[in-house]
PDB file of N, CA and C in Angstrom:
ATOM      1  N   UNK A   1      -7.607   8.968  11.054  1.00  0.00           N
ATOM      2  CA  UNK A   1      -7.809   7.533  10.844  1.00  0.00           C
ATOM      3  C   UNK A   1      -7.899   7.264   9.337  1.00  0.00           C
ATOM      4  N   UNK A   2      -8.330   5.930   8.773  1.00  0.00           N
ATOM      5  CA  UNK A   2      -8.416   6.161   7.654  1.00  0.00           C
ATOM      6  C   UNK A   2      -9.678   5.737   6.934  1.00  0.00           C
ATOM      7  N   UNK A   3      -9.730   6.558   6.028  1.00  0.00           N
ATOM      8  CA  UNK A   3     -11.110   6.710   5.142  1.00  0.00           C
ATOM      9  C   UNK A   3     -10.950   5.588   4.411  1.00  0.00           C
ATOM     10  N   UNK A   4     -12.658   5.078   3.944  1.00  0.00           N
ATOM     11  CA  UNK A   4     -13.042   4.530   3.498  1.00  0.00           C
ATOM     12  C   UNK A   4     -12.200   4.012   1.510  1.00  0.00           C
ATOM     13  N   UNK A   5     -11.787   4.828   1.084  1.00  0.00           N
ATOM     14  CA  UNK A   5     -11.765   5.240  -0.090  1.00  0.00           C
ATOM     15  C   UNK A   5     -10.167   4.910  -0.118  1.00  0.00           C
ATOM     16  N   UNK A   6      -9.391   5.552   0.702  1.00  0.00           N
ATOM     17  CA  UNK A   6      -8.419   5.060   0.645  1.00  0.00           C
ATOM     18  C   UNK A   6      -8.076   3.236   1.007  1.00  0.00           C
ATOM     19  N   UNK A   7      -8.506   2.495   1.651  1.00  0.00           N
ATOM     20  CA  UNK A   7      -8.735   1.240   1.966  1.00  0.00           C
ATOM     21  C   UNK A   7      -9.157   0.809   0.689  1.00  0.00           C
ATOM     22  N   UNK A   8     -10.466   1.301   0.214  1.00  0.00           N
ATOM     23  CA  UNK A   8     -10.491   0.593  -1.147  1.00  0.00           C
ATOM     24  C   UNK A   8      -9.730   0.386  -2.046  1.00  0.00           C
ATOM     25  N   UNK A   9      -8.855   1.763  -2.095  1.00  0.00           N
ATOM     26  CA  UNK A   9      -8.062   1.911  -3.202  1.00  0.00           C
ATOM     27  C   UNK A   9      -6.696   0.932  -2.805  1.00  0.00           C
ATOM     28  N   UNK A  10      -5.869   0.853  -1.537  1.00  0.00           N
ATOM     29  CA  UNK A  10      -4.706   0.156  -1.108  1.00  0.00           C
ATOM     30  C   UNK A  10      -5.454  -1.426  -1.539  1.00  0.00           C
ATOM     31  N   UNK A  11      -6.862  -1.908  -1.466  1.00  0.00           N
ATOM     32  CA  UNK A  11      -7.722  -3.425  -1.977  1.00  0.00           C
ATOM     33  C   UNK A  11      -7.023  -3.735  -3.263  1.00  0.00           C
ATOM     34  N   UNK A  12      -7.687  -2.619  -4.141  1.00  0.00           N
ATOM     35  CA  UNK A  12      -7.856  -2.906  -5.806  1.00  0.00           C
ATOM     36  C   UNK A  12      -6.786  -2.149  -6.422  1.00  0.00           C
ATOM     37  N   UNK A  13      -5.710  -1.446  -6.143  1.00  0.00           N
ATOM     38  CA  UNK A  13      -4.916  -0.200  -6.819  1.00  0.00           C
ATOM     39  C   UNK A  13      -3.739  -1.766  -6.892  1.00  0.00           C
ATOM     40  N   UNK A  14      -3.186  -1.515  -8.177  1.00  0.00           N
ATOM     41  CA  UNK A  14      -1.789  -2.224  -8.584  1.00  0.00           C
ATOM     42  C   UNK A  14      -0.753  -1.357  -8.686  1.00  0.00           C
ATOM     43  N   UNK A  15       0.395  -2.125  -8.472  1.00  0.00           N
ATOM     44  CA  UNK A  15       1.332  -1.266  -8.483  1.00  0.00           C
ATOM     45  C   UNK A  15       2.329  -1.153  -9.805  1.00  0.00           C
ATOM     46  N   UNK A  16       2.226   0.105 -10.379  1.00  0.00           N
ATOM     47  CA  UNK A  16       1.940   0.173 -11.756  1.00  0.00           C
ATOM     48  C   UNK A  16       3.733  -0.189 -12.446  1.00  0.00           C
ATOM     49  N   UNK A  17       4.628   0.127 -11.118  1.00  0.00           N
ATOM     50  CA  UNK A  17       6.153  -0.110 -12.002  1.00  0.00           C
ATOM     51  C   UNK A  17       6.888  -1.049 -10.739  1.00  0.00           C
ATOM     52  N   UNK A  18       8.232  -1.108 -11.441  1.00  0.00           N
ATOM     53  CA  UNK A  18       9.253  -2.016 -10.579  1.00  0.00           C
ATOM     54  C   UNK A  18       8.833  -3.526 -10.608  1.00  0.00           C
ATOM     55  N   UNK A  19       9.480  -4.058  -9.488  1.00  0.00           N
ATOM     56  CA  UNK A  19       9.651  -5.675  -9.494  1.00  0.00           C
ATOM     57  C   UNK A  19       8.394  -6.511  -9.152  1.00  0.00           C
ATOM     58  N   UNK A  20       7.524  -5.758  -8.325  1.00  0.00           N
ATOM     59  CA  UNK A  20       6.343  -5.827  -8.076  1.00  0.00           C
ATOM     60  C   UNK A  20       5.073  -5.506  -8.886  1.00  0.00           C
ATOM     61  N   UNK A  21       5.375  -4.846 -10.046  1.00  0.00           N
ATOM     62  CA  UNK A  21       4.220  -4.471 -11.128  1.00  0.00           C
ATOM     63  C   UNK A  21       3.117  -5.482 -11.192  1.00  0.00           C
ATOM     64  N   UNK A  22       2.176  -4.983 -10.890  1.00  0.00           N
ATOM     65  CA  UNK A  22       0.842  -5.192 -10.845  1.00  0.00           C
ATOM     66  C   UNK A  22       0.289  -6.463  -9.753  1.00  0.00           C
ATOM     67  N   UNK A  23       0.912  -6.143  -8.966  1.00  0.00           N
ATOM     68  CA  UNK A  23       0.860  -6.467  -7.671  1.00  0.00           C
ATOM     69  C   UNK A  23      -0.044  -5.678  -6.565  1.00  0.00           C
ATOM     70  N   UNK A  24      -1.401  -6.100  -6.307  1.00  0.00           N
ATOM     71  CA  UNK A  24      -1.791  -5.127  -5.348  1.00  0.00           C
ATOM     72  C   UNK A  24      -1.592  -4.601  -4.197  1.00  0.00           C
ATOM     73  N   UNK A  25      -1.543  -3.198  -4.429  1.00  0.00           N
ATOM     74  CA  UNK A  25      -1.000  -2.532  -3.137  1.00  0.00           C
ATOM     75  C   UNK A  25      -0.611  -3.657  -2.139  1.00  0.00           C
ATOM     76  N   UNK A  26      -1.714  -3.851  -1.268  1.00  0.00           N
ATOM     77  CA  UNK A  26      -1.973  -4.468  -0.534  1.00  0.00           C
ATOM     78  C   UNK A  26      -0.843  -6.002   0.065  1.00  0.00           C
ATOM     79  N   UNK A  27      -0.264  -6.391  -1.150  1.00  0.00           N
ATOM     80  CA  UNK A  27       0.013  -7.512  -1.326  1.00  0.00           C
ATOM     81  C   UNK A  27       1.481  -7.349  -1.440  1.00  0.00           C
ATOM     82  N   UNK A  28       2.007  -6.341  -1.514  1.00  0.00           N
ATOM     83  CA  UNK A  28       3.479  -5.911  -1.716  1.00  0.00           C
ATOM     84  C   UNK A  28       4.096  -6.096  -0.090  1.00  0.00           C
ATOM     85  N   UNK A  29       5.495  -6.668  -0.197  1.00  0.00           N
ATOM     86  CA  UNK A  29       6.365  -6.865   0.667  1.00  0.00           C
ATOM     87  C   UNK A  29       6.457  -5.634   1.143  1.00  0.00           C
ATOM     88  N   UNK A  30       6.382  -6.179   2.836  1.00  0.00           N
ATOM     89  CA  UNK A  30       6.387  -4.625   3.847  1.00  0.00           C
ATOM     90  C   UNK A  30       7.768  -4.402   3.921  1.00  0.00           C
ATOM     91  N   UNK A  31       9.144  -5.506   3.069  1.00  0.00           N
ATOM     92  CA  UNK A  31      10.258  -4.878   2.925  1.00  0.00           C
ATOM     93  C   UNK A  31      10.235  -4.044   1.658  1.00  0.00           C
ATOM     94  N   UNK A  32       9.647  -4.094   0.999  1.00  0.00           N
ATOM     95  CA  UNK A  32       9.381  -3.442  -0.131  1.00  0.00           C
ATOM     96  C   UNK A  32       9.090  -2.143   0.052  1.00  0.00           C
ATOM     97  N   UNK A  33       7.964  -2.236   1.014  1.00  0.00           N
ATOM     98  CA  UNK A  33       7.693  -0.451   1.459  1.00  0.00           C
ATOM     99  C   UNK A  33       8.484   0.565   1.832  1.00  0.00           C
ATOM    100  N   UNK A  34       9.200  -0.441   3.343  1.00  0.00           N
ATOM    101  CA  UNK A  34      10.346   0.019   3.813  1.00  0.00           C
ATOM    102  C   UNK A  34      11.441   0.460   3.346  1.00  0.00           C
ATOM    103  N   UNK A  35      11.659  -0.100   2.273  1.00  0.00           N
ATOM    104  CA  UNK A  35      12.409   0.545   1.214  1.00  0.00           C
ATOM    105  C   UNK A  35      12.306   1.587   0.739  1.00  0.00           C
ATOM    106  N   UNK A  36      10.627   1.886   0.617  1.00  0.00           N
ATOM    107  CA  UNK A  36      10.392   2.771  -0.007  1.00  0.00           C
ATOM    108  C   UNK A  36      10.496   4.327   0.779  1.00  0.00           C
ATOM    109  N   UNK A  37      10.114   3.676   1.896  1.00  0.00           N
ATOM    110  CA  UNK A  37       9.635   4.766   3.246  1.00  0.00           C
ATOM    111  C   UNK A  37      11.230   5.368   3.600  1.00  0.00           C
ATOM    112  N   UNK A  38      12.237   4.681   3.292  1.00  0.00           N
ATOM    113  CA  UNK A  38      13.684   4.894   3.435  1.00  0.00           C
ATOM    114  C   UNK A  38      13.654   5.854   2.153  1.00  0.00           C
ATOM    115  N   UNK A  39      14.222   5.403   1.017  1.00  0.00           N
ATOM    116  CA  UNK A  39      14.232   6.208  -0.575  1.00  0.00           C
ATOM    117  C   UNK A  39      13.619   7.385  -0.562  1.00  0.00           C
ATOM    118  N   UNK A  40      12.147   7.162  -0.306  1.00  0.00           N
ATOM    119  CA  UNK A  40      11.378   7.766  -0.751  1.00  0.00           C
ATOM    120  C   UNK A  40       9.831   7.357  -1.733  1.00  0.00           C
ATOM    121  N   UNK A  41       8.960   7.992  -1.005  1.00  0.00           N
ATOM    122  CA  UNK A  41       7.862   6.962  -1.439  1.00  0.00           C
ATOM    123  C   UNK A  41       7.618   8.172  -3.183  1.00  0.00           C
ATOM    124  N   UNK A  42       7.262   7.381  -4.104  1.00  0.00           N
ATOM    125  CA  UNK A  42       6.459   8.395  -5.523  1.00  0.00           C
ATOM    126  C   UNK A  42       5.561   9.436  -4.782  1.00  0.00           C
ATOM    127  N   UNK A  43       5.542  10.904  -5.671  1.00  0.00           N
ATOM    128  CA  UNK A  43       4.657  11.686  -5.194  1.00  0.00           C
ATOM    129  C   UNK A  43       3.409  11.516  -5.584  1.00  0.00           C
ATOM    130  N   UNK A  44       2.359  12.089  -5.207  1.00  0.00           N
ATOM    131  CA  UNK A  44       1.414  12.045  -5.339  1.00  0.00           C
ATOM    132  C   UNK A  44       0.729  10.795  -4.595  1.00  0.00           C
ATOM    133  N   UNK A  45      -0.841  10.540  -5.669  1.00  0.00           N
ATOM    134  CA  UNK A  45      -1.642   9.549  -4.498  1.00  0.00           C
ATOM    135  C   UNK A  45      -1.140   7.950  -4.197  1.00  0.00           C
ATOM    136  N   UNK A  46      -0.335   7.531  -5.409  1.00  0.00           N
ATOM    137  CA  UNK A  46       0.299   6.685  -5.126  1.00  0.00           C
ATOM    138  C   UNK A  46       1.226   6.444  -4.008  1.00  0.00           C
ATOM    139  N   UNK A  47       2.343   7.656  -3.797  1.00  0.00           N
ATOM    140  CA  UNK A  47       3.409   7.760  -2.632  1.00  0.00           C
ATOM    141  C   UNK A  47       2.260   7.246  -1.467  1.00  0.00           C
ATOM    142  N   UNK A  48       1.418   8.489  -1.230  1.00  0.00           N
ATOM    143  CA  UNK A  48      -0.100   8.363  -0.097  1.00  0.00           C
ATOM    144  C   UNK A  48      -0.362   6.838  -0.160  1.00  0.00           C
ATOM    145  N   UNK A  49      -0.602   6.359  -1.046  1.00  0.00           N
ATOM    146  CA  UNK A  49      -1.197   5.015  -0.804  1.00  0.00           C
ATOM    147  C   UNK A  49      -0.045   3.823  -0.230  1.00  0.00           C
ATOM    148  N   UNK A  50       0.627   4.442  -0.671  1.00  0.00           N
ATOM    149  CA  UNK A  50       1.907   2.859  -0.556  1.00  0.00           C
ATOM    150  C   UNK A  50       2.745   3.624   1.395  1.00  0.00           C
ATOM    151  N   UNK A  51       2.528   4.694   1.453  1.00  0.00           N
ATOM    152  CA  UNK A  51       2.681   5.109   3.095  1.00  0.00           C
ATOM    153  C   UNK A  51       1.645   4.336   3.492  1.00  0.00           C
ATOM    154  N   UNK A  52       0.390   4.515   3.634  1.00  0.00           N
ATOM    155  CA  UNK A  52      -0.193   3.818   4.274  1.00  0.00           C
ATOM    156  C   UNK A  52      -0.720   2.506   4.056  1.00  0.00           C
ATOM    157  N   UNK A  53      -0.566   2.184   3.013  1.00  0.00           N
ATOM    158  CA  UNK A  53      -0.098   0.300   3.417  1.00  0.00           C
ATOM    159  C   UNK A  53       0.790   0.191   4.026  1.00  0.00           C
ATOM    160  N   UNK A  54       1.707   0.954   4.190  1.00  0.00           N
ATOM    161  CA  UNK A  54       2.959   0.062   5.220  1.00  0.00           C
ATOM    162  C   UNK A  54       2.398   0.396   6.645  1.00  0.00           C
ATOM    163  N   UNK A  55       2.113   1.224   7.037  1.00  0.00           N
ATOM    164  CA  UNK A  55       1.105   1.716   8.371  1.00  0.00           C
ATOM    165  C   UNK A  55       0.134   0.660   8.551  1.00  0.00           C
ATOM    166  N   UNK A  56      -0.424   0.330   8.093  1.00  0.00           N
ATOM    167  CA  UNK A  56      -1.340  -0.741   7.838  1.00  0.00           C
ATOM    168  C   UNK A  56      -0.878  -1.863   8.264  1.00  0.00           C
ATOM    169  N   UNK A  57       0.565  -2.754   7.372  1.00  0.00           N
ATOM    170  CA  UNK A  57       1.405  -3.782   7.545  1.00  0.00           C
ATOM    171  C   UNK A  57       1.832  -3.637   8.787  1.00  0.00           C
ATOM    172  N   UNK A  58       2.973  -2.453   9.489  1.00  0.00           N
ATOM    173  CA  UNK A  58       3.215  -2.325  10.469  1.00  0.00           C
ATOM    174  C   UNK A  58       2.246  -2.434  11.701  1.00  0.00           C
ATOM    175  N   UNK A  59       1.201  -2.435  11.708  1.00  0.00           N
ATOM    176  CA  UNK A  59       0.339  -2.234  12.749  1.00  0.00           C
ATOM    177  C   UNK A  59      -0.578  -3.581  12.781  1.00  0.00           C
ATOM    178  N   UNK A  60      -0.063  -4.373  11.845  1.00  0.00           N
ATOM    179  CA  UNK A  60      -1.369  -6.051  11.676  1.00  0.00           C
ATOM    180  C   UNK A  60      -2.040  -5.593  11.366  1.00  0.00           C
ATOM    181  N   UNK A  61      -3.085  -4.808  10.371  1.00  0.00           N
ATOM    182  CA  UNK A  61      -4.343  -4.248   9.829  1.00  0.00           C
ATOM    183  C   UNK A  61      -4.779  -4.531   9.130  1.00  0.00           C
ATOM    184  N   UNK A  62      -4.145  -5.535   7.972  1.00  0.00           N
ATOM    185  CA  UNK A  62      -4.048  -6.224   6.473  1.00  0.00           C
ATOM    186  C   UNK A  62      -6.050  -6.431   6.723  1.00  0.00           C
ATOM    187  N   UNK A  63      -6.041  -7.030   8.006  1.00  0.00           N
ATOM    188  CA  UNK A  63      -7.547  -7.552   8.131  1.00  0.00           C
ATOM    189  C   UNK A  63      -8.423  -6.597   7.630  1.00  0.00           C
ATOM    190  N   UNK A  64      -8.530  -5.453   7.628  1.00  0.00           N
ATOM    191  CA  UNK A  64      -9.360  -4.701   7.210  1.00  0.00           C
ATOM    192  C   UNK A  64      -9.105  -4.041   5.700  1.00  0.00           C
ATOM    193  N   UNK A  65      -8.474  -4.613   5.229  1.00  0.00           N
ATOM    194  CA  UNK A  65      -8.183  -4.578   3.398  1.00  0.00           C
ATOM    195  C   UNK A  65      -9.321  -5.966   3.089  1.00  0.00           C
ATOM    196  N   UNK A  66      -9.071  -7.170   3.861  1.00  0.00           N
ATOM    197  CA  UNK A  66      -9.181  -8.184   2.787  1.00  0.00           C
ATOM    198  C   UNK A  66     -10.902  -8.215   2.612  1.00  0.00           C
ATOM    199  N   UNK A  67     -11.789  -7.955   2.744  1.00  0.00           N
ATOM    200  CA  UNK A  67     -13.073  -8.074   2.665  1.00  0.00           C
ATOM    201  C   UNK A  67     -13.332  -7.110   1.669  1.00  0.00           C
ATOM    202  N   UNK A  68     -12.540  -5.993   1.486  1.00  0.00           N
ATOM    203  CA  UNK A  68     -12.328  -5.112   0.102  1.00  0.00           C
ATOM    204  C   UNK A  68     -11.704  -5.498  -1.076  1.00  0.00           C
ATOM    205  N   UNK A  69     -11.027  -6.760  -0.934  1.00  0.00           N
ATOM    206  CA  UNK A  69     -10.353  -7.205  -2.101  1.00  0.00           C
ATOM    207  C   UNK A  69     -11.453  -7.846  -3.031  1.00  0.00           C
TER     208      UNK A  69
END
């Protein structure tokens, strides 16, 4: 399931490059992800984070980001 920490971080984490720069996680087009989830997501905790925002998006979950924002 998902931890606490990660939720926070998909709240407050921006997204540091591309068309979307500094856009929070959270707030990025789930075609955007999909894109990404196609391409290829960045390695590391970022890739991790932007997979599961779209898991998140895909599933209606946004609700449990926004009280962390």
């Amino acid at each position: 399931m998902f931890e606490k920490q990660q939720l926070m971080d998909i709240a407050r984490t921006p997204m540091p490059f591309g068309k979307y720069a500094g856009k929070l996680l959270i707030d990025l087009p789930e075609e955007y992800l999909l894109w990404f989830a196609k391409e290829g997501f960045p390695e590391g905790k970022l890739g991790q984070l932007m997979a599961l925002t779209l898991e998140i998006k895909i599933e209606g979950l946004e609700g449990l980001i926004a009280p962390l924002k």
